[in-house]
Structure formats: structure tokens, C-alpha cells
C-alpha atoms as a PDB file:
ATOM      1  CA  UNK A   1       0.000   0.000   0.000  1.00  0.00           C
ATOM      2  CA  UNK A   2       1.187   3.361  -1.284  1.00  0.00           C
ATOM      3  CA  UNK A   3       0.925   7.042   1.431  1.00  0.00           C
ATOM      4  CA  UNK A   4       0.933   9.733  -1.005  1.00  0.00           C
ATOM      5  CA  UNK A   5      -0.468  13.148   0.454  1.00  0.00           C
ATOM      6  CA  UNK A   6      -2.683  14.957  -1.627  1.00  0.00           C
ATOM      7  CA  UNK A   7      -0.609  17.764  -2.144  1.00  0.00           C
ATOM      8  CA  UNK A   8       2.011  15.268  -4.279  1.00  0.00           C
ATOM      9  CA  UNK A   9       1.936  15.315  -8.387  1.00  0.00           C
ATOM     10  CA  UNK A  10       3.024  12.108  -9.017  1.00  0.00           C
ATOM     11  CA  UNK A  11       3.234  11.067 -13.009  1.00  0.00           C
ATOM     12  CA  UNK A  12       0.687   8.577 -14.325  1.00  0.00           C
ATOM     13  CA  UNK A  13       3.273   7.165 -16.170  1.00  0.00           C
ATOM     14  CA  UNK A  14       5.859   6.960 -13.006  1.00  0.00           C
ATOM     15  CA  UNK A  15       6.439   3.578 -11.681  1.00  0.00           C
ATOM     16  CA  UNK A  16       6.664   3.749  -7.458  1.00  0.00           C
ATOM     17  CA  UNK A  17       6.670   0.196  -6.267  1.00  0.00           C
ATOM     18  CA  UNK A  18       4.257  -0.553  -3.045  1.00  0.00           C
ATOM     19  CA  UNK A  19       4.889   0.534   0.375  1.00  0.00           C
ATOM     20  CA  UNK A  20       6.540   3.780  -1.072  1.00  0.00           C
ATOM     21  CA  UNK A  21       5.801   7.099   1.122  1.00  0.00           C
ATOM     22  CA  UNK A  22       5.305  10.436  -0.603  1.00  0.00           C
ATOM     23  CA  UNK A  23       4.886  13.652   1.751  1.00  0.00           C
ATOM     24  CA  UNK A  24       3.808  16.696   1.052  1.00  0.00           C
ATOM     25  CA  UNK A  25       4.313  18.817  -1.623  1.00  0.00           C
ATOM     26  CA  UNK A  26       6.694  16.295  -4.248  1.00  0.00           C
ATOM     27  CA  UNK A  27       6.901  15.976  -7.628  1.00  0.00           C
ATOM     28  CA  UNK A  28       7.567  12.719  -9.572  1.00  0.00           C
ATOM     29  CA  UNK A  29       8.092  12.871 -13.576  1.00  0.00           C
ATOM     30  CA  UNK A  30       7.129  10.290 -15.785  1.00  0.00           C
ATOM     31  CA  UNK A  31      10.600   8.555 -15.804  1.00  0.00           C
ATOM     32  CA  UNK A  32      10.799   7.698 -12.540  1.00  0.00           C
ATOM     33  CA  UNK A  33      10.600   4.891 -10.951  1.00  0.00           C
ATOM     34  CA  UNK A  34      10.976   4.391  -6.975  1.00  0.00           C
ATOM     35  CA  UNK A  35      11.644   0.746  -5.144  1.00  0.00           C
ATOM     36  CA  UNK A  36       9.633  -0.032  -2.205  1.00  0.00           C
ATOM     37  CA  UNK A  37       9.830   0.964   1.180  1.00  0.00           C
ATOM     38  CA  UNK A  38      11.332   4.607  -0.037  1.00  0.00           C
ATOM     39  CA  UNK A  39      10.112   7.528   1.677  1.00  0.00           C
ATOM     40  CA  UNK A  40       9.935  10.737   0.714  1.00  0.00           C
ATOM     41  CA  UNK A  41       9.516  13.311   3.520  1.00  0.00           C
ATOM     42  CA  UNK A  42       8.367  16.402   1.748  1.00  0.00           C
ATOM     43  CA  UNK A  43       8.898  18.818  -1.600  1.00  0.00           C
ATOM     44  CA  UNK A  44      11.261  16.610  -2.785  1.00  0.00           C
ATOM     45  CA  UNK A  45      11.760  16.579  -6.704  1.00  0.00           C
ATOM     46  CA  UNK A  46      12.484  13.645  -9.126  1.00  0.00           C
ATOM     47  CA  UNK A  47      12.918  13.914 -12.491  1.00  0.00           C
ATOM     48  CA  UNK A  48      14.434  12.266 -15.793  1.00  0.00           C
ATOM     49  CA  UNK A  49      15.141   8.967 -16.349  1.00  0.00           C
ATOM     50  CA  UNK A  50      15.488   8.139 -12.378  1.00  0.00           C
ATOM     51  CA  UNK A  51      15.584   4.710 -11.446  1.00  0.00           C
ATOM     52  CA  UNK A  52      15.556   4.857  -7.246  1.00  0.00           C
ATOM     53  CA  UNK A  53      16.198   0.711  -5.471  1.00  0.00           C
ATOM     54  CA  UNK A  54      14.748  -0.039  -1.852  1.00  0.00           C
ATOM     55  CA  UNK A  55      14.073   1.877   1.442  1.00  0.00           C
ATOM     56  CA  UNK A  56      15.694   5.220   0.472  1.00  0.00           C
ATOM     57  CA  UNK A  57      15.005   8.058   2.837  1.00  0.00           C
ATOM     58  CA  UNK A  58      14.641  11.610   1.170  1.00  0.00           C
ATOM     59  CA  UNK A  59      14.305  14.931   3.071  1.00  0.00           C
ATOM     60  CA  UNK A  60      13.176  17.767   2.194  1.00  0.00           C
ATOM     61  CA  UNK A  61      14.223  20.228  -1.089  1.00  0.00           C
ATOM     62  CA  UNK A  62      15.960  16.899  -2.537  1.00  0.00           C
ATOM     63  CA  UNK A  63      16.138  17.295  -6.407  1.00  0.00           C
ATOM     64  CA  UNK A  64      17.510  14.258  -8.368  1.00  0.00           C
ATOM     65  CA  UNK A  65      17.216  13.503 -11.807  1.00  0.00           C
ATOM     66  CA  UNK A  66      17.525  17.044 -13.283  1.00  0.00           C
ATOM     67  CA  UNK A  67      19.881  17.972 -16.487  1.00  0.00           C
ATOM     68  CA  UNK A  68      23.310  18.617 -15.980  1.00  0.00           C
ATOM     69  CA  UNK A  69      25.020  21.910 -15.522  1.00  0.00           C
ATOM     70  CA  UNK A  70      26.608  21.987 -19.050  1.00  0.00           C
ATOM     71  CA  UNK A  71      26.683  24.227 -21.875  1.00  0.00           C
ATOM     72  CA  UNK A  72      25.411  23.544 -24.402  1.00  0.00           C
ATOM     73  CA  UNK A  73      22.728  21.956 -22.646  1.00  0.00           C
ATOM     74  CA  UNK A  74      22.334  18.494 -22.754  1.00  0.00           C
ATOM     75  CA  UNK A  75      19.396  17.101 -25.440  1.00  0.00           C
ATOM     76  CA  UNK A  76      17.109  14.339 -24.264  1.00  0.00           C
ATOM     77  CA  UNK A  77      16.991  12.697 -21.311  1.00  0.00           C
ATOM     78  CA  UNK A  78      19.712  11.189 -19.660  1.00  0.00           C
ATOM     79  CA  UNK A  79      19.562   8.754 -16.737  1.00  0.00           C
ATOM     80  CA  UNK A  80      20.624   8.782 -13.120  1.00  0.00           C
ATOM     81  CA  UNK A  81      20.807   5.111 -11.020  1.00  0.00           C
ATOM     82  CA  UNK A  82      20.659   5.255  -7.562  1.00  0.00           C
ATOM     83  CA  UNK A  83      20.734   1.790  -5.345  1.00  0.00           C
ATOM     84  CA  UNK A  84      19.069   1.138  -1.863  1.00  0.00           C
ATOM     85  CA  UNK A  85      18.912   2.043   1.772  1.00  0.00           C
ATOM     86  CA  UNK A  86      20.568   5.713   1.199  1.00  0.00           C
ATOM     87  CA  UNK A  87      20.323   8.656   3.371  1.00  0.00           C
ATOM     88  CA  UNK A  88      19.690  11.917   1.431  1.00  0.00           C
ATOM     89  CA  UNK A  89      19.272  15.242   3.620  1.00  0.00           C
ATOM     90  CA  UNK A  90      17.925  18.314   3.336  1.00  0.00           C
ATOM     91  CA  UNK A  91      18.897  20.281  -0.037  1.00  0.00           C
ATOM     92  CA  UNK A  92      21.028  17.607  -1.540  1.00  0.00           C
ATOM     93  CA  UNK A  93      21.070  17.415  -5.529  1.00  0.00           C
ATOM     94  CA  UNK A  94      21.954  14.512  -7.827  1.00  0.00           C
ATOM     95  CA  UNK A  95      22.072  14.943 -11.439  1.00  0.00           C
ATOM     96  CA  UNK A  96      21.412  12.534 -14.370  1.00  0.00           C
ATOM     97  CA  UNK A  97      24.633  12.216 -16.698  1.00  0.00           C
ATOM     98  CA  UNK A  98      25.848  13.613 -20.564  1.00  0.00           C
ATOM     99  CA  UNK A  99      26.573  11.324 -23.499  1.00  0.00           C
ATOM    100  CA  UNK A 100      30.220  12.375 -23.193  1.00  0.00           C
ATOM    101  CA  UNK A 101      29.856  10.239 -19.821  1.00  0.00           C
ATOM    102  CA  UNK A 102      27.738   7.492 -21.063  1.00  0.00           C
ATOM    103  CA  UNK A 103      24.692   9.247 -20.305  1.00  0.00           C
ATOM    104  CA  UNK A 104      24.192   8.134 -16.921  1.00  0.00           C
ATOM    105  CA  UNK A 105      25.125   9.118 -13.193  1.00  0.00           C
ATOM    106  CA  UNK A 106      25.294   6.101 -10.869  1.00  0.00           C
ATOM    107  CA  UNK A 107      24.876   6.004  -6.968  1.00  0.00           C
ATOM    108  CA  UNK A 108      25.401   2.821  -4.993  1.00  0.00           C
ATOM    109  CA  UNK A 109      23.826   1.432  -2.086  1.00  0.00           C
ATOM    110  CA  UNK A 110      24.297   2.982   2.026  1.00  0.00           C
ATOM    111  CA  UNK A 111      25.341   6.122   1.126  1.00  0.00           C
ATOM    112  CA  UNK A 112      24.896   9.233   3.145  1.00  0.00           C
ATOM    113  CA  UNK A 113      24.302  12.728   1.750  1.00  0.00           C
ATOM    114  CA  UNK A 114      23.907  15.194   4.167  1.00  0.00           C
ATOM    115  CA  UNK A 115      22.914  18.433   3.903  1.00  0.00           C
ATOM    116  CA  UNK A 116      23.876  20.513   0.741  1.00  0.00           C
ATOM    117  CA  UNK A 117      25.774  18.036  -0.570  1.00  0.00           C
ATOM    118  CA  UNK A 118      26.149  17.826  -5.044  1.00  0.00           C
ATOM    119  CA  UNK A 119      26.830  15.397  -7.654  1.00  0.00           C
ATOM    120  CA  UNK A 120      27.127  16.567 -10.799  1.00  0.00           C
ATOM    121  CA  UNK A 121      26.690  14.893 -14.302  1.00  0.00           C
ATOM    122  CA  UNK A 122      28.464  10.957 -14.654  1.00  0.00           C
ATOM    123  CA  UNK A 123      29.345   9.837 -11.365  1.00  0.00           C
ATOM    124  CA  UNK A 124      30.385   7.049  -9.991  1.00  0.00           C
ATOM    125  CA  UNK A 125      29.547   6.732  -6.465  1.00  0.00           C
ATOM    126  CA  UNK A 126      30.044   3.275  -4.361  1.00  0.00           C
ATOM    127  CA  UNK A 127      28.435   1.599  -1.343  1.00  0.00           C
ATOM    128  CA  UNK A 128      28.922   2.967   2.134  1.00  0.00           C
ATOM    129  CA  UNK A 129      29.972   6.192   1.037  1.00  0.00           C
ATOM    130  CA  UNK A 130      29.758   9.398   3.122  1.00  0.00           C
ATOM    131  CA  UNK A 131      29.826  13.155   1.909  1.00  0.00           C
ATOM    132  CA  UNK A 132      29.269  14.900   4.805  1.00  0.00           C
ATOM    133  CA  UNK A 133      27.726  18.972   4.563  1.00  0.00           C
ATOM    134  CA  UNK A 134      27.942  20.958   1.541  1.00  0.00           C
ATOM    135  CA  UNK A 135      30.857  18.657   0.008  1.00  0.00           C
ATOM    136  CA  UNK A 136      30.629  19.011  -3.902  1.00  0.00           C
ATOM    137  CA  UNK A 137      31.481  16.817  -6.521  1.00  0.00           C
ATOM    138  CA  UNK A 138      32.178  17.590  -9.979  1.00  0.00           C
ATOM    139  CA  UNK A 139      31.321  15.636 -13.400  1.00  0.00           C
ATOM    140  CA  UNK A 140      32.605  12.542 -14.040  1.00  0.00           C
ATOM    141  CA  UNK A 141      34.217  11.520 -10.737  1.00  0.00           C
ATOM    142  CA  UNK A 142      34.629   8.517  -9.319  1.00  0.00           C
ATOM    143  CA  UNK A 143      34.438   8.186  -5.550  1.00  0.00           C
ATOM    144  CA  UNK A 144      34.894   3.969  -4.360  1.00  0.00           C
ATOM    145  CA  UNK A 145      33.200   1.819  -1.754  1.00  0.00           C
ATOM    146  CA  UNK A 146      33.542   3.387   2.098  1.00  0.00           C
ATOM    147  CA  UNK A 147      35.228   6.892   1.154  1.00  0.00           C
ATOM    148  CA  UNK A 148      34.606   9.274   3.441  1.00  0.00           C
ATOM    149  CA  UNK A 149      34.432  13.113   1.655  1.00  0.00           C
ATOM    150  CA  UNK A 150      34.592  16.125   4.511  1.00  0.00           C
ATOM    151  CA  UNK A 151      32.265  19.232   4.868  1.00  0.00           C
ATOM    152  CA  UNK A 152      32.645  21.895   2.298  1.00  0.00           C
ATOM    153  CA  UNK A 153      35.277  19.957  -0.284  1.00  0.00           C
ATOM    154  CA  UNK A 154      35.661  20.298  -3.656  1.00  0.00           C
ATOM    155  CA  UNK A 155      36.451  17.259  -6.070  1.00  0.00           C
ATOM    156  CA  UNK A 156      37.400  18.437  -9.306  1.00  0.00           C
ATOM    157  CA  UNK A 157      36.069  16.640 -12.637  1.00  0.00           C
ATOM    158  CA  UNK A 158      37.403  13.008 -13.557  1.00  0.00           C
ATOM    159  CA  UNK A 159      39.243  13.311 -10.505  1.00  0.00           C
ATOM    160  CA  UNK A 160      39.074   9.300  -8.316  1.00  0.00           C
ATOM    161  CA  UNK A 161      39.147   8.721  -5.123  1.00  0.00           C
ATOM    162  CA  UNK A 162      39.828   5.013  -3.761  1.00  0.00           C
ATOM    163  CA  UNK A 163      38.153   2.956  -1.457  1.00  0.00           C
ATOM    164  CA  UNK A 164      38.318   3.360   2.438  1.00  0.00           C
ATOM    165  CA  UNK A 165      39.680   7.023   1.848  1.00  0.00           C
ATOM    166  CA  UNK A 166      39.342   9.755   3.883  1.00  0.00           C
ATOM    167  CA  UNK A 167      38.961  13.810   2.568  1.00  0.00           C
ATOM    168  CA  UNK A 168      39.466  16.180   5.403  1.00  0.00           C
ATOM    169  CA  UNK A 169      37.059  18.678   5.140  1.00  0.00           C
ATOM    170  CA  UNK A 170      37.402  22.096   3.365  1.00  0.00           C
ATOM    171  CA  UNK A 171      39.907  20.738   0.912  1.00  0.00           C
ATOM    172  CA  UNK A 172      39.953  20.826  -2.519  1.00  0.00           C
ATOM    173  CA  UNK A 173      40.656  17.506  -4.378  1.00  0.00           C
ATOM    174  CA  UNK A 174      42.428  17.564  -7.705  1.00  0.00           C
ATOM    175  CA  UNK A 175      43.947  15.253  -8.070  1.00  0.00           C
ATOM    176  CA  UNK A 176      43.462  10.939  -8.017  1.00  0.00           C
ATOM    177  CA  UNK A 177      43.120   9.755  -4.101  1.00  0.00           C
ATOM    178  CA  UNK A 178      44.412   6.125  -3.887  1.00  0.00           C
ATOM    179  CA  UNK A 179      42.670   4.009  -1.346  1.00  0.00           C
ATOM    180  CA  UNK A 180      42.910   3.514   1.906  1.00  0.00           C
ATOM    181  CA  UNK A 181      44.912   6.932   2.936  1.00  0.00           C
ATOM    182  CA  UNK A 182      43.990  10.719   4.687  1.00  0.00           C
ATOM    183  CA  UNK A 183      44.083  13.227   2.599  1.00  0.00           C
ATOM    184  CA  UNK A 184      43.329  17.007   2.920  1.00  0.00           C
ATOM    185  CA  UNK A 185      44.016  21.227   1.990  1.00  0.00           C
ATOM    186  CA  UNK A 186      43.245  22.853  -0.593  1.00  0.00           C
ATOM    187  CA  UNK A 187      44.964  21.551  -2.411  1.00  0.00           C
ATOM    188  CA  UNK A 188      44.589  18.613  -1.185  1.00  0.00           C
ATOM    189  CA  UNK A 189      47.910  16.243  -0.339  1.00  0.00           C
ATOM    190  CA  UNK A 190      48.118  12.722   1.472  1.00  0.00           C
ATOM    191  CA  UNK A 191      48.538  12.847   4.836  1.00  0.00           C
ATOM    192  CA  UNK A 192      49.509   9.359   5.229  1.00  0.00           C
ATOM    193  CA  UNK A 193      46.882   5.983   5.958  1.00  0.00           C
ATOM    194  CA  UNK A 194      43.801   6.345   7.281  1.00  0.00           C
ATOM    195  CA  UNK A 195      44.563   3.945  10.572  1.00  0.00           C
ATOM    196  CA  UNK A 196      41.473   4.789  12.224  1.00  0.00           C
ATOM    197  CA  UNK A 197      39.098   4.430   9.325  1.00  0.00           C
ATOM    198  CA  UNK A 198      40.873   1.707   8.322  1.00  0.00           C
ATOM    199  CA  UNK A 199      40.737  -0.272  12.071  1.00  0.00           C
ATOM    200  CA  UNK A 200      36.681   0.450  12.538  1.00  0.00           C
ATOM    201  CA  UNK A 201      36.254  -1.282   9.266  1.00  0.00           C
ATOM    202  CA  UNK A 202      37.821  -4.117  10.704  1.00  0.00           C
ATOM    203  CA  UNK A 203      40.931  -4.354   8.716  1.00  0.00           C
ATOM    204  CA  UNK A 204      43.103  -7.147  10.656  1.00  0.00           C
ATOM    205  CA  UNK A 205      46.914  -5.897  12.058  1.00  0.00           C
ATOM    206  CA  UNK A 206      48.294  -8.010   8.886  1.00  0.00           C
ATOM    207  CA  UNK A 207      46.127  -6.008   6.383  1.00  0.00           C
ATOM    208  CA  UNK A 208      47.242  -2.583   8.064  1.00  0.00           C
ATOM    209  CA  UNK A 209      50.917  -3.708   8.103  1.00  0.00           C
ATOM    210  CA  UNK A 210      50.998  -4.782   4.184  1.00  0.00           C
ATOM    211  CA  UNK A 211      49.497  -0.734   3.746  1.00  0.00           C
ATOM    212  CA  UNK A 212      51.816   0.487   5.723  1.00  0.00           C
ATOM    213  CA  UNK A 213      54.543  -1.142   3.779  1.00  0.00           C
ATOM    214  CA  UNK A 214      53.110  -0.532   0.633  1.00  0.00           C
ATOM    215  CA  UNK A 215      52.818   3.536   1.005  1.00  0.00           C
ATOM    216  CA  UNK A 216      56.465   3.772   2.300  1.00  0.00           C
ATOM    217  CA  UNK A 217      57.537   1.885  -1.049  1.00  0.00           C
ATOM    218  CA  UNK A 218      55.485   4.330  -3.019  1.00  0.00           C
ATOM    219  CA  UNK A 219      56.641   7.021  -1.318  1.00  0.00           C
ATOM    220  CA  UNK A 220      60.530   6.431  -0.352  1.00  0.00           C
ATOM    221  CA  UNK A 221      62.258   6.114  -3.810  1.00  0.00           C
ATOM    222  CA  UNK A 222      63.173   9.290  -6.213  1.00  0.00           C
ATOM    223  CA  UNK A 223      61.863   6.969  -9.825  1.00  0.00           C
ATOM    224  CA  UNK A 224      58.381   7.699 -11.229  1.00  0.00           C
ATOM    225  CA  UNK A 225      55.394   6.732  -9.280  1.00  0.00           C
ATOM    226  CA  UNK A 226      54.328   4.609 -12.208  1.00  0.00           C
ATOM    227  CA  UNK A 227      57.410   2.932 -12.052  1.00  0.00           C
ATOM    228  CA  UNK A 228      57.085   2.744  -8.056  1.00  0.00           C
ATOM    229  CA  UNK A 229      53.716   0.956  -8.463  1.00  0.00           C
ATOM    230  CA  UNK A 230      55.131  -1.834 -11.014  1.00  0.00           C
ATOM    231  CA  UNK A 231      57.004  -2.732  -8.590  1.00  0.00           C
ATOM    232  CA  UNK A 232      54.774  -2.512  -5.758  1.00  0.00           C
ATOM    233  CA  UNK A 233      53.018  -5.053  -7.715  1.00  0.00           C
ATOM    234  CA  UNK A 234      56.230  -7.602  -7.355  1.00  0.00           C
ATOM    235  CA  UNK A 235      57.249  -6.521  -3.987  1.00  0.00           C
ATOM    236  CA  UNK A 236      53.678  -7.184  -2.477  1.00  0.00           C
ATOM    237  CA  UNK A 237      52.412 -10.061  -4.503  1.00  0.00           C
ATOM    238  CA  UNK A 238      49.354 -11.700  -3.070  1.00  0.00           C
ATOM    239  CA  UNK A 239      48.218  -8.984  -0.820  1.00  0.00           C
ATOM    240  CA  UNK A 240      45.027  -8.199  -1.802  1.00  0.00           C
ATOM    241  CA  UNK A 241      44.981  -5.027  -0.812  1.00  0.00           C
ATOM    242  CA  UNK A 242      47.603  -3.850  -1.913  1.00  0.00           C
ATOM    243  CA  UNK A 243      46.707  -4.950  -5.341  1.00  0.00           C
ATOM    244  CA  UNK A 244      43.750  -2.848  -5.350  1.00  0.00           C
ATOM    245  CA  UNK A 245      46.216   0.268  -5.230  1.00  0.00           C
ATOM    246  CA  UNK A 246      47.977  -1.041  -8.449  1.00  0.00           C
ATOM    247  CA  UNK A 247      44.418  -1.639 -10.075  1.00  0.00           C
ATOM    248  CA  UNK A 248      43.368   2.046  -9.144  1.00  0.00           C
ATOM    249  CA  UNK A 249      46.593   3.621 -10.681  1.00  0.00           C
ATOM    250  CA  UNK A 250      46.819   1.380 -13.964  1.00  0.00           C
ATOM    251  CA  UNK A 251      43.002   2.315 -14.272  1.00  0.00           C
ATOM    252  CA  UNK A 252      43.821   5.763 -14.276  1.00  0.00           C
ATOM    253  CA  UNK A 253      47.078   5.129 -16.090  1.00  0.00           C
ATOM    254  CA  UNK A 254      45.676   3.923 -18.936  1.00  0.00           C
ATOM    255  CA  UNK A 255      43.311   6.902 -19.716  1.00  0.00           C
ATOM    256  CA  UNK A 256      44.900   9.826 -21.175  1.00  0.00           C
ATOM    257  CA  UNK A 257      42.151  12.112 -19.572  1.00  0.00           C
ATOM    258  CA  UNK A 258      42.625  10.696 -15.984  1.00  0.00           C
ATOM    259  CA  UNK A 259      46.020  10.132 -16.149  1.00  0.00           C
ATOM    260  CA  UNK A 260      46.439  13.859 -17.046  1.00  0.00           C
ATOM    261  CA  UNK A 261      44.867  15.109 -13.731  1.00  0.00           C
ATOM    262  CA  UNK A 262      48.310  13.040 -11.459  1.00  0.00           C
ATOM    263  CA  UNK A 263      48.130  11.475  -8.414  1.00  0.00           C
ATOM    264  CA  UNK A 264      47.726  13.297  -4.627  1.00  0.00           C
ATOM    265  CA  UNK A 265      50.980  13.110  -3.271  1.00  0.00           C
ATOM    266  CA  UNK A 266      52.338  13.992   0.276  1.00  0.00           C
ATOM    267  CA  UNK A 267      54.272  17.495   0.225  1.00  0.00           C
ATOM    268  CA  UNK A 268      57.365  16.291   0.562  1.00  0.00           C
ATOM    269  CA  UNK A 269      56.805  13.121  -1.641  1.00  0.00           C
ATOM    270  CA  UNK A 270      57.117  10.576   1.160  1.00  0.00           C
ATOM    271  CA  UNK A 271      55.054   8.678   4.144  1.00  0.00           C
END
């Protein structure tokens, strides 16, 4: 059974599963479609080709689905994916993606927006992520599973940031955030491994070591960090951790247009 106040426009043609709550005051285009058990609090907005999983919670002045912030502006309608059980607060915006980017912004599952907070155009946003207040993220990014983005940062177009890292807030990101490390300014530089986020995850002492290890090799020697990774790769073998830092930087390595942007690096170059 659906709760839909009477003050909600909801399209004819919008699928909303059962059990889906919409307050006061929202709007639902005929693209949408909403999994079941969502709720919608109040004036919240949802346009485009939306496609919204399971048991999201939406506050109020939420708009998702709208065009991106391009010019020229973006003909037809593009498509944004979000998964289940998110948190979106008050005034957050999510926006559907360009052809450039494949046409379509995805958002994963257990992810926390709080208040203010903006993706733009062709995301990529994983499980268990958190922006926290007014944190703003520009076309095209990629931000992996359990990153943690601070209040009031910036992340610059195309730029990555890898799993289990940490943004300090008020920084300014632009530049490719391996996993697993702290990172913060404006502009942001690493800071070293994110220990704490890192132990409440429940990374074991062996896992934490291998890291630890890992960044000092990255970080200790005066050849090319590209060269420093290949043989991460051989110094490390069967870590599994530490081979997701070599897949993040041959990703990136391998794509002119990312690998442009260069890695966050601490200020001195080292750990």
C-alpha cells in the first residue's frame, strides 16, 4: 500500500513500487521509478530517467534527476541510477549524466548525503559512502566503496578517489586519491593511511601492516610513481589489498584524460 499526500503530483506514467511514502508537496516525472519501502519526507523533486532501489530516505528540497550543468545543454533525457537504503538530507542534488559520460550518473547502495551536498553529471559513487555537509562533486568523478568526503570539499572533474579514503574537510581535491589513505588542503595532499578508518572497518593488524609497507615503497624512492607501483606489484604479490592500489593507478594510467589530472601526493613526496 502506497501514502501519497494529496498535495504530491506524481506522473501517471511513473512507476513507485508498493509501500513507497510520498509527503507533502513532491513531484515525480514520468521517468521515474521508486523501489519499495522509499520515503519521501516532503517537496522533494524527481525527475528524468530516475531509477531509485529499496528503502531510500529523502528529506526535504531533494532534487535528483535534473539535467546537468553543461553548456550547451544536454538534449534528451539522460539517466541517473541510484541503489538502496541511502540517506539523502535536506537540499542535496543529484544529477542525471551527458553522453560524453555514457549518459548516466550512478549512486550505490548505504550512502549518506547530508545536507547541501552535489553530484554533478556521470558519477560514480560506491556503497557505504559518506559526503558529509555541503561537500561538492564535480562531473565525471569517481568516488569507491567506504570513502569518506569532509564538509565543504571540492572534487574536481574526472578526478578518483579510492576505497576506504578519507577527505578532510574544506579541501579541494584535484587530483586521483588512492585508497585507503587521509588526505586534505586545498589543495589537497596525502597525509599518510587512514589507521582509524581503516581499524573500525575491521581491517586485521596483517592487512594494516601490508598498507603500511606498501605507502612507504610508493613514497621512499626518487623513480616515477608509475614505475614505483610496477614494482609494488612484485614486492607485495598476493596482498590483496595492496593490489587494489595497483588496479586504481593502472586504471587511471591507462586513460589519457585521468592520467592527465596526477596522483595526490604527500608534500614532501614521502610517508
Amino acid at each position: 500500500m502506497n501514502r501519497w499526500h494529496p498535495t504530491a503530483v506524481v506522473d501517471s506514467r511513473a512507476e513507485v513500487a508498493d509501500g513507497v511514502e510520498i509527503g507533502p508537496y513532491c513531484t515525480i516525472g514520468p521517468g521515474v521509478r521508486i523501489g519499495s519501502g522509499t520515503r519521501l519526507i516532503s517537496h522533494v523533486t524527481i525527475e528524468g530517467d530516475a531509477t531509485l532501489g529499496t528503502n531510500n530516505l529523502i528529506y526535504p528540497f531533494v532534487a535528483i534527476g535534473y539535467p546537468a550543468q553543461v553548456r550547451p545543454a544536454v538534449d534528451g533525457v539522460m539517466q541517473i541510477d541510484i541503489g538502496s537504503d541511502n540517506v539523502m538530507r535536506e537540499h542535496v542534488t543529484l544529477h542525471t549524466g551527458t553522453p560524453r559520460g555514457g549518459g548516466v550518473t550512478r549512486i550505490g547502495s548505504n550512502v549518506l548525503f547530508m545536507v547541501g551536498t552535489h553530484v554533478a553529471h556521470d558519477c560514480s559513487i560506491g556503497n557505504h559512502v559518506v559526503l558529509a555537509n555541503g561537500a561538492q562533486v564535480g562531473g565525471h568523478a569517481v568516488i569507491g566503496d567506504f570513502a569518506q568526503v569532509g564538509a565543504l570539499t571540492g572534487v574536481h572533474q574526472f578526478v578518483r578517489i579510492g576505497s576506504y579514503a578519507f577527505i578532510g574537510g574544506c579541501s579541494a581535491v584535484e587530483k586521483h586519491v588512492i585508497p585507503y589513505v587521509l588526505a586534505t588542503g586545498n589543495r589537497a595532499w596525502l597525509r599518510g593511511l587512514n589507521i582509524i578508518g581503516l581499524q573500525r572497518a575491521g581491517f586485521s593488524k596483517n592487512e594494516i601492516d601490508d598498507l603500511r609497507k606498501a605507502y612507504g615503497f610508493l613514497f621512499s624512492g626518487d623513480e616515477l610513481f608509475r614505475l614505483q607501483v610496477a614494482n609494488l606489484q612484485i614486492e607485495l604479490d598476493g596482498s590483496e589489498r595492496v593490489a587494489e592500489i595497483v588496479r586504481f593507478c593502472g586504471e587511471i594510467e591507462h586513460v589519457p584524460e585521468l592520467a592527465r589530472r596526477g596522483m595526490c601526493l604527500p608534500r614532501d613526496g614521502r610517508l
